[in-house]
Protein backbone atom coordinates (compact mmCIF):
# COMPACT_ATOMS: atom_id res chain seq x y z
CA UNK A 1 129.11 145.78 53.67
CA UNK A 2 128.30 143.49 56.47
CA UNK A 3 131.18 140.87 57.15
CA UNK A 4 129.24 137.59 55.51
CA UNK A 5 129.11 139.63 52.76
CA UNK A 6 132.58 139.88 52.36
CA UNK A 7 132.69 136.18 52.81
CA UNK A 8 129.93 135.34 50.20
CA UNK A 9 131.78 137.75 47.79
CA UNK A 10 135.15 135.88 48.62
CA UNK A 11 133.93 132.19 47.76
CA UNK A 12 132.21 133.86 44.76
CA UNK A 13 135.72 134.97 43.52
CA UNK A 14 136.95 131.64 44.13
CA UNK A 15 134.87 129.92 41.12
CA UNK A 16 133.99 132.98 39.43
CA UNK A 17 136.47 134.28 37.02
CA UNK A 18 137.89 131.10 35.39
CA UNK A 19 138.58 129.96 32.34
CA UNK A 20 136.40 129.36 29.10
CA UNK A 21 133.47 127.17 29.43
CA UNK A 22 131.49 127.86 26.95
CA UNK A 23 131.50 128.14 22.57
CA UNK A 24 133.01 131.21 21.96
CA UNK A 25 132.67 133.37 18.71
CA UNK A 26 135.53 132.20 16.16
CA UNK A 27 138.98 134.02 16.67
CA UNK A 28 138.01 135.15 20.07
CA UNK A 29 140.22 134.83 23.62
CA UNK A 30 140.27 136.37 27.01
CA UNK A 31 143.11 139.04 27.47
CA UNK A 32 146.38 136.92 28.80
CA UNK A 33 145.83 138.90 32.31
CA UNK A 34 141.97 138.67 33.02
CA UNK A 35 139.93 135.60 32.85
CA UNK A 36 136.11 135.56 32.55
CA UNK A 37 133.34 134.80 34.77
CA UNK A 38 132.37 131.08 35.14
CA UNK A 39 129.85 129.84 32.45
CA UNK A 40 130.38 133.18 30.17
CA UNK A 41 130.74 133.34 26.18
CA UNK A 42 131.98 135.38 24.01
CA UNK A 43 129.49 136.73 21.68
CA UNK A 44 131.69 139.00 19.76
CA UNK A 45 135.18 140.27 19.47
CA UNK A 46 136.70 143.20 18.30
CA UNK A 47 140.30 145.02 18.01
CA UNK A 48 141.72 148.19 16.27
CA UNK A 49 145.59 148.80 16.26
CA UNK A 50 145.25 152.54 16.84
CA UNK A 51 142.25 154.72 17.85
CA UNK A 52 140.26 157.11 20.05
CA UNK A 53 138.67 156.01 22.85
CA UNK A 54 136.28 157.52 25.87
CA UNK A 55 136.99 156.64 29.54
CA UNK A 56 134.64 157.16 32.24
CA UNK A 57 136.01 159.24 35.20
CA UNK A 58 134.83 160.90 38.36
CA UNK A 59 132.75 164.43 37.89
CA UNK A 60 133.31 166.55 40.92
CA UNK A 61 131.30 169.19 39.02
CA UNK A 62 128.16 170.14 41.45
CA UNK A 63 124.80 169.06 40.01
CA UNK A 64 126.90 167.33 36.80
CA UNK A 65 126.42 163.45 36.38
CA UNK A 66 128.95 161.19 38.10
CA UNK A 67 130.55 160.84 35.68
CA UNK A 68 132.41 162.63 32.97
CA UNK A 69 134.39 161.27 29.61
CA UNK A 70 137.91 161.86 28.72
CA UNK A 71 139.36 161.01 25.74
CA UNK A 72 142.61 158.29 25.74
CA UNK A 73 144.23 157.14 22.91
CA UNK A 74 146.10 153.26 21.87
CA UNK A 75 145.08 150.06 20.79
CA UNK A 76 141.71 149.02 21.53
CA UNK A 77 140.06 145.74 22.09
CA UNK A 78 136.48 144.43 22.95
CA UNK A 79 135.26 141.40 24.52
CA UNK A 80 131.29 141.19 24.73
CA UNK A 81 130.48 138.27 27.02
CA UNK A 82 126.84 136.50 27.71
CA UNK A 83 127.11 136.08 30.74
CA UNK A 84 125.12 132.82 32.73
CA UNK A 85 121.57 133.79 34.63
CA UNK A 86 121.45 133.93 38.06
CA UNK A 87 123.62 136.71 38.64
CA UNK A 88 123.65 140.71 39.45
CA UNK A 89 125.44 143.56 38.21
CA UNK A 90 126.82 144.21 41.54
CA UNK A 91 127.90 140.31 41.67
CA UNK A 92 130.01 140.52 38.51
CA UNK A 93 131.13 143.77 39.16
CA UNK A 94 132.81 142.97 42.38
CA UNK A 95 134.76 139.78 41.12
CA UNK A 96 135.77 141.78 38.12
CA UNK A 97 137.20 144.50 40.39
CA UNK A 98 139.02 141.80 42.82
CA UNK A 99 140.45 139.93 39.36
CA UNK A 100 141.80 143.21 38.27
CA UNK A 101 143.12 143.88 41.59
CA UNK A 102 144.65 140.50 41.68
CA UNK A 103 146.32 141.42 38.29
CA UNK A 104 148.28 144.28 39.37
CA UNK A 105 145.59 147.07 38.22
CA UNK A 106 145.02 150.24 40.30
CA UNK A 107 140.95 151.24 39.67
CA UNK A 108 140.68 154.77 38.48
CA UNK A 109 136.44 154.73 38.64
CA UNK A 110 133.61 152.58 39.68
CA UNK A 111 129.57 153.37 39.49
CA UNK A 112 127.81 150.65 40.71
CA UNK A 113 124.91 152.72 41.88
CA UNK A 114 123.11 155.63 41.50
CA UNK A 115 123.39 156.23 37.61
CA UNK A 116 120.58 158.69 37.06
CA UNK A 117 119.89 157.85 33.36
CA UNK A 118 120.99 154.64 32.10
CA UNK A 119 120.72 155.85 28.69
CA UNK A 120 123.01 158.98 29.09
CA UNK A 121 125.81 156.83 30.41
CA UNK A 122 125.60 153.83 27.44
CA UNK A 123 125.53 156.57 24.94
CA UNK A 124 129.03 157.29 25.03
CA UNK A 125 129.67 154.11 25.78
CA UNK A 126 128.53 152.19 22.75
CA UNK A 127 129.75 155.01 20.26
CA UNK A 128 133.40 154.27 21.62
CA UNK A 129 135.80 154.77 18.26
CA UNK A 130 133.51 156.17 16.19
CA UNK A 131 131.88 152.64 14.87
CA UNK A 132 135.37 151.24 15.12
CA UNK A 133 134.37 149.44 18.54
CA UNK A 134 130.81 148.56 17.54
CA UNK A 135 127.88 148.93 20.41
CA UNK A 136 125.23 149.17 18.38
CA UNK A 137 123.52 145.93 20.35
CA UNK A 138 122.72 148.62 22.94
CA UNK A 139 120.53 149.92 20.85
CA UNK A 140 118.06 147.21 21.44
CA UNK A 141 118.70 146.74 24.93
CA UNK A 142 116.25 147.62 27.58
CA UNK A 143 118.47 148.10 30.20
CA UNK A 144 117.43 147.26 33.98
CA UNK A 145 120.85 147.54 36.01
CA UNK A 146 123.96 148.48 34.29
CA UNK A 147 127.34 149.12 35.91
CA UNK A 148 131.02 150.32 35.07
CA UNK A 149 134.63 150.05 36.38
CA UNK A 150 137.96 151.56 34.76
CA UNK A 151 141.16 150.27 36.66
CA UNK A 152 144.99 151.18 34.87
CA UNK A 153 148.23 149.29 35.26
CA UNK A 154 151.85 149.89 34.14
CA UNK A 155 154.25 147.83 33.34
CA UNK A 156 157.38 147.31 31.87
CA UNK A 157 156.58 151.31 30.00
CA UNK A 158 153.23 149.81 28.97
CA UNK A 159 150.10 151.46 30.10
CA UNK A 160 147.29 149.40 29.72
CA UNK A 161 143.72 151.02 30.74
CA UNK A 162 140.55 148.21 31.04
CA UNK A 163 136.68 149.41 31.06
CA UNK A 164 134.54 147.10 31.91
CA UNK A 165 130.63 147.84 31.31
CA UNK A 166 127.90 145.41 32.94
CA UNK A 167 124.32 145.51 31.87
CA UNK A 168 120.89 143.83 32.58
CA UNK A 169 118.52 143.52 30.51
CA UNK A 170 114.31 143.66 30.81
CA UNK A 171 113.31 140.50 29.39
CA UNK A 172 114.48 138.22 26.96
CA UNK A 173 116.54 139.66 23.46
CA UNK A 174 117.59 138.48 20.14
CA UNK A 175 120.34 139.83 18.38
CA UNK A 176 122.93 139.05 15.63
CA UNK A 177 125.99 141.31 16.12
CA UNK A 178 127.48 142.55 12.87
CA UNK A 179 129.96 140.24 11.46
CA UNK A 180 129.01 137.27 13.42
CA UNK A 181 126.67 134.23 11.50
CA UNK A 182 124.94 133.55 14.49
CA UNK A 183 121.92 135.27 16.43
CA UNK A 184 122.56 135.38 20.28
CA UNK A 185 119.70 134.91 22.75
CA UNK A 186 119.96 136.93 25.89
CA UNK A 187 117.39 134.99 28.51
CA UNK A 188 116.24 136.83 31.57
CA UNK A 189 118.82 137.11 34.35
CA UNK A 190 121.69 136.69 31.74
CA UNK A 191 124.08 139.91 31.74
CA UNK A 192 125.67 141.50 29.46
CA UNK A 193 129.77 142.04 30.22
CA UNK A 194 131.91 144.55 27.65
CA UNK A 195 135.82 144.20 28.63
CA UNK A 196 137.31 147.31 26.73
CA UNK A 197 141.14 147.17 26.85
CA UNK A 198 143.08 150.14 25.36
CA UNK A 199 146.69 149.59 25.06
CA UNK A 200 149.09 153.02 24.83
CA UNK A 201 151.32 152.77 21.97
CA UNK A 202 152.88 155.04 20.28
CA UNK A 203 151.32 155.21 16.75
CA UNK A 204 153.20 154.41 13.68
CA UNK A 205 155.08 157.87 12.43
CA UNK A 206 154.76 157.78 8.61
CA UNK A 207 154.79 161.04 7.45
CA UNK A 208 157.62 162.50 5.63
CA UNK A 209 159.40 165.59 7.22
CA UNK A 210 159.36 168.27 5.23
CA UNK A 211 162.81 170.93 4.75
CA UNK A 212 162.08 174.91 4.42
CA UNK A 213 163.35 174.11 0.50
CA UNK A 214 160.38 171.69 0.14
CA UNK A 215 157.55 173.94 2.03
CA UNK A 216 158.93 177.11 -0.40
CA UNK A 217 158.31 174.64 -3.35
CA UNK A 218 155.03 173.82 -2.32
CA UNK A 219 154.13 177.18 -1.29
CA UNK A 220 155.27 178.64 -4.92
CA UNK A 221 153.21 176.01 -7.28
CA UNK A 222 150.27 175.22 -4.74
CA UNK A 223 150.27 178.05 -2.50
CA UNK A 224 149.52 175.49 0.61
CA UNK A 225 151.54 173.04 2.63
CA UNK A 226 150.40 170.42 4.80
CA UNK A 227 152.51 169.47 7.90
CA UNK A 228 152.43 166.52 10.03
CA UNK A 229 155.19 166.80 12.20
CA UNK A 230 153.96 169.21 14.67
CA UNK A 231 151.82 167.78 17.68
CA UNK A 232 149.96 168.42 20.64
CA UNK A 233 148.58 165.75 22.97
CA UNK A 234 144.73 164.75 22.67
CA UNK A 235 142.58 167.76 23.42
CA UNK A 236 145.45 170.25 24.20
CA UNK A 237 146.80 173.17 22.47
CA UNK A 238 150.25 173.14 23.64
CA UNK A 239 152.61 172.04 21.06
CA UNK A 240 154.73 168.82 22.33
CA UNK A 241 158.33 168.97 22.37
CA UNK A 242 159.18 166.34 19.50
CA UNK A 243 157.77 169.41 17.34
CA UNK A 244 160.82 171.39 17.67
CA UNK A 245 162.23 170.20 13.61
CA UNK A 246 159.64 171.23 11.81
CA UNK A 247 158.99 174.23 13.59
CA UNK A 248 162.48 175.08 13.01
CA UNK A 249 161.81 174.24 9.15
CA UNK A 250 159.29 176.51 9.33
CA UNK A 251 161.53 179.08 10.70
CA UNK A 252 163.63 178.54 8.27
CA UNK A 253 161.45 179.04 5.56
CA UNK A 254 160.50 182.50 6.83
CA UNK A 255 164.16 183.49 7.49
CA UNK A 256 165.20 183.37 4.25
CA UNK A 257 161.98 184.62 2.08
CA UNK A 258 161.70 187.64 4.81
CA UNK A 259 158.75 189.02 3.13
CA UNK A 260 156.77 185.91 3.17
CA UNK A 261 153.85 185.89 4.73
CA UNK A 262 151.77 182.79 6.27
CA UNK A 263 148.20 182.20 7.05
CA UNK A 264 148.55 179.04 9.58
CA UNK A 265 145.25 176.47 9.84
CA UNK A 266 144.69 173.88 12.27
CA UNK A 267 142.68 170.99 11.08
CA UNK A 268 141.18 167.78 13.27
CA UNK A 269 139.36 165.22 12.03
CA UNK A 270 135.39 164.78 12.56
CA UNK A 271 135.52 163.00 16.06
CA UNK A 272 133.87 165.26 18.38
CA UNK A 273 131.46 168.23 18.37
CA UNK A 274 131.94 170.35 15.43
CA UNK A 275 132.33 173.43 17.84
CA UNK A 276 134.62 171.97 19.61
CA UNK A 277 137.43 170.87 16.47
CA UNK A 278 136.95 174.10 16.02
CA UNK A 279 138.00 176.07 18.74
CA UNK A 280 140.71 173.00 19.26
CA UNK A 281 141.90 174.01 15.98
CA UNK A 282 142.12 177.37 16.56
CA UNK A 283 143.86 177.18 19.52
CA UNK A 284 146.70 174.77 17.80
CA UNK A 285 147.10 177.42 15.14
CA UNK A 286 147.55 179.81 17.46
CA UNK A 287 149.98 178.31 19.80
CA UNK A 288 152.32 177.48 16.24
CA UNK A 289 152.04 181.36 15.41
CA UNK A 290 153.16 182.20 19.13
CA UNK A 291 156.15 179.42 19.51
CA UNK A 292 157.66 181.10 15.84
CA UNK A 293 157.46 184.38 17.02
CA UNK A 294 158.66 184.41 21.09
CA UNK A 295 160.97 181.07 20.25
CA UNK A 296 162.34 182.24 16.54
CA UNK A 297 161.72 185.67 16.85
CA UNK A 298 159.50 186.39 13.82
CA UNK A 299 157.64 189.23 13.32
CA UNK A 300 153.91 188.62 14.24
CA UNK A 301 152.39 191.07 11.42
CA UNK A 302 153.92 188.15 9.34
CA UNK A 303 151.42 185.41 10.73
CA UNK A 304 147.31 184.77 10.69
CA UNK A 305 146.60 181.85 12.81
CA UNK A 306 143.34 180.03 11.85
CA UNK A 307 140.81 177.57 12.90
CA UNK A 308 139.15 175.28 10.30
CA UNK A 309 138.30 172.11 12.76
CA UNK A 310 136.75 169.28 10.69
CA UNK A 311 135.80 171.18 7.81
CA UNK A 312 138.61 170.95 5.29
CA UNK A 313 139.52 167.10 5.30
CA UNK A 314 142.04 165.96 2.56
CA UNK A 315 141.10 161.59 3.25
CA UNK A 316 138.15 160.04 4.66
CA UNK A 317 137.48 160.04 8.02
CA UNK A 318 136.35 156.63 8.07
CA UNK A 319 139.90 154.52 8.91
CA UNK A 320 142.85 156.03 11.62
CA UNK A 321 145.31 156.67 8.75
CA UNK A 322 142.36 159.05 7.40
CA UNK A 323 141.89 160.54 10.42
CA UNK A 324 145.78 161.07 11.02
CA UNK A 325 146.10 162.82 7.77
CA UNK A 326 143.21 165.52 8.58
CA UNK A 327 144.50 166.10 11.82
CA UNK A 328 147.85 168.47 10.98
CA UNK A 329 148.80 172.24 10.55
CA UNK A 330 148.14 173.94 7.14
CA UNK A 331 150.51 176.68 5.93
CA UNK A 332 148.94 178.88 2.95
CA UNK A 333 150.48 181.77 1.08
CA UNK A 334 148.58 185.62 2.04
């Protein structure tokens, strides 16, 4: 970029991200550590305490897209901003960046050029949280320039992730979001800004451990036992350390009823391809039977390890605490 470039871009940033300006959507606000570009409104807000959600990041796969998705997890809110007309993708994009910069954030990914197909990046994009972040205004866009940056900051043991998504639209569009009274008019020239910020936290442990006494119970009148206290990071098979008590419950269970025998499921919830909860599953279910018999020492003819992915849910996968509850290990009587 030529050095009056750097200049224009400079004063831009000057004026550009300031406060509100303009009637925002009830119960709406900017996050405390990014303001919003001069002249922009919020059109509609949205947060979840605890969920799924996909991050953009660089593809060095030859002859794949830019860009590939990975899944992050934490709490997860949306600002969609109208944004005023006269300005570019590339504009916005670059006092965005410099704001997030200015807030302590390191960027992670940036495509501000070159997306191939417009409509296999939004995609992803607008099904973020499985209709808990709702895109579904994308569906009626007619997109002419879009854009995307991901930056990450951590502080005081918070990791906080922003995605920022910039579209422009071919010609005027009407709209009324879901859950707001009012239709929104997009004129020509005015962009469309989605601020996605996804705050780790540790979600909410409320499932009861279960003793070897209470799985043997279980196992005896029901013949199955679900357990929620064994857990692998998102998309991985290998069983995280905080496992280690109920896997020793477990161990315990098949210590002292030495000619019990376990079939042992892993279950996810629905988000995903179907083929892949399934070999995710199977792979958890595996890695359970191996840590019980190289850690604990029991005999492998003992164990079946199992893959059932989404198939087998015992709550709806419509809310987190659903979801949380079909993700887990099964243990059934052979």
């Amino acid at each position: 970029m030529k050095t009056h470039s750097f200049l224009i871009v400079a004063m831009l940033l000057v004026v550009g991200l300031v406060g509100a300006q303009a009637a925002d959507i009830p119960g709406s606000k900017d996050p405390p550590f990014l303001k919003r570009y001069g002249g922009s409104q919020i059109v509609k807000y949205e947060t979840r305490p605890y969920d799924r959600y996909n991050l953009a990041q660089k593809n060095t796969t030859p002859g794949a897209p830019p860009f590939k998705w990975t899944e992050i997890e934490g709490q997860i809110t949306r600002l969609t901003y109208r944004e005023p007309a006269g300005h570019t993708v590339l504009e916005l994009l670059r006092n965005y960046q410099q704001a997030l910069t200015d807030a302590g954030f390191t960027q992670i990914f940036d495509l501000s050029h070159g997306i191939s197909s417009l409509d296999q990046f939004a995609a992803p994009f607008q099904r973020q949280g499985k209709g808990v972040i709702d895109g579904d205004f994308l569906n009626w866009m007619s997109i002419k320039d879009a854009g995307y940056i991901a930056a990450k900051r951590s502080k005081d043991g918070q990791d906080i992730t922003v995605a920022v998504f910039f579209a422009e639209l071919n010609g005027p569009k009407d709209v009324t979001f879901d859950g707001n009274p009012v239709k929104v008019t997009f004129r020509p020239t005015e962009l469309v800004v989605m601020v996605d910020v996804i705050t780790a936290k540790a979600v909410e442990n409320k499932m009861v451990e279960v003793k070897a006494a209470d799985m043997a119970e279980a196992l005896a009148t029901k013949g199955v036992v679900d357990l929620y206290g064994i857990y692998f990071d998102i998309d991985k098979t290998e069983i995280k350390s905080e496992s280690v008590h109920t896997l020793d419950e477990v161990a315990n269970l098949l210590k002292i009823d030495r000619s019990l025998k376990l079939e042992i499921s892993g279950h996810t919830d629905n988000t995903g391809r179907a083929e892949h909860n399934m070999k995710l599953s199977e792979g958890r279910a595996q890695a359970v039977v191996e840590a019980l018999v190289k850690k604990y020492g029991i005999t492998a003819a003992r164990l079946r390890a199992k893959g059932c992915g989404d198939t087998k849910p015992v709550a709806p996968n419509d809310t987190e605490e659903g979801r949380a509850k079909n993700r887990r290990v099964e243990l059934r009587k052979l």
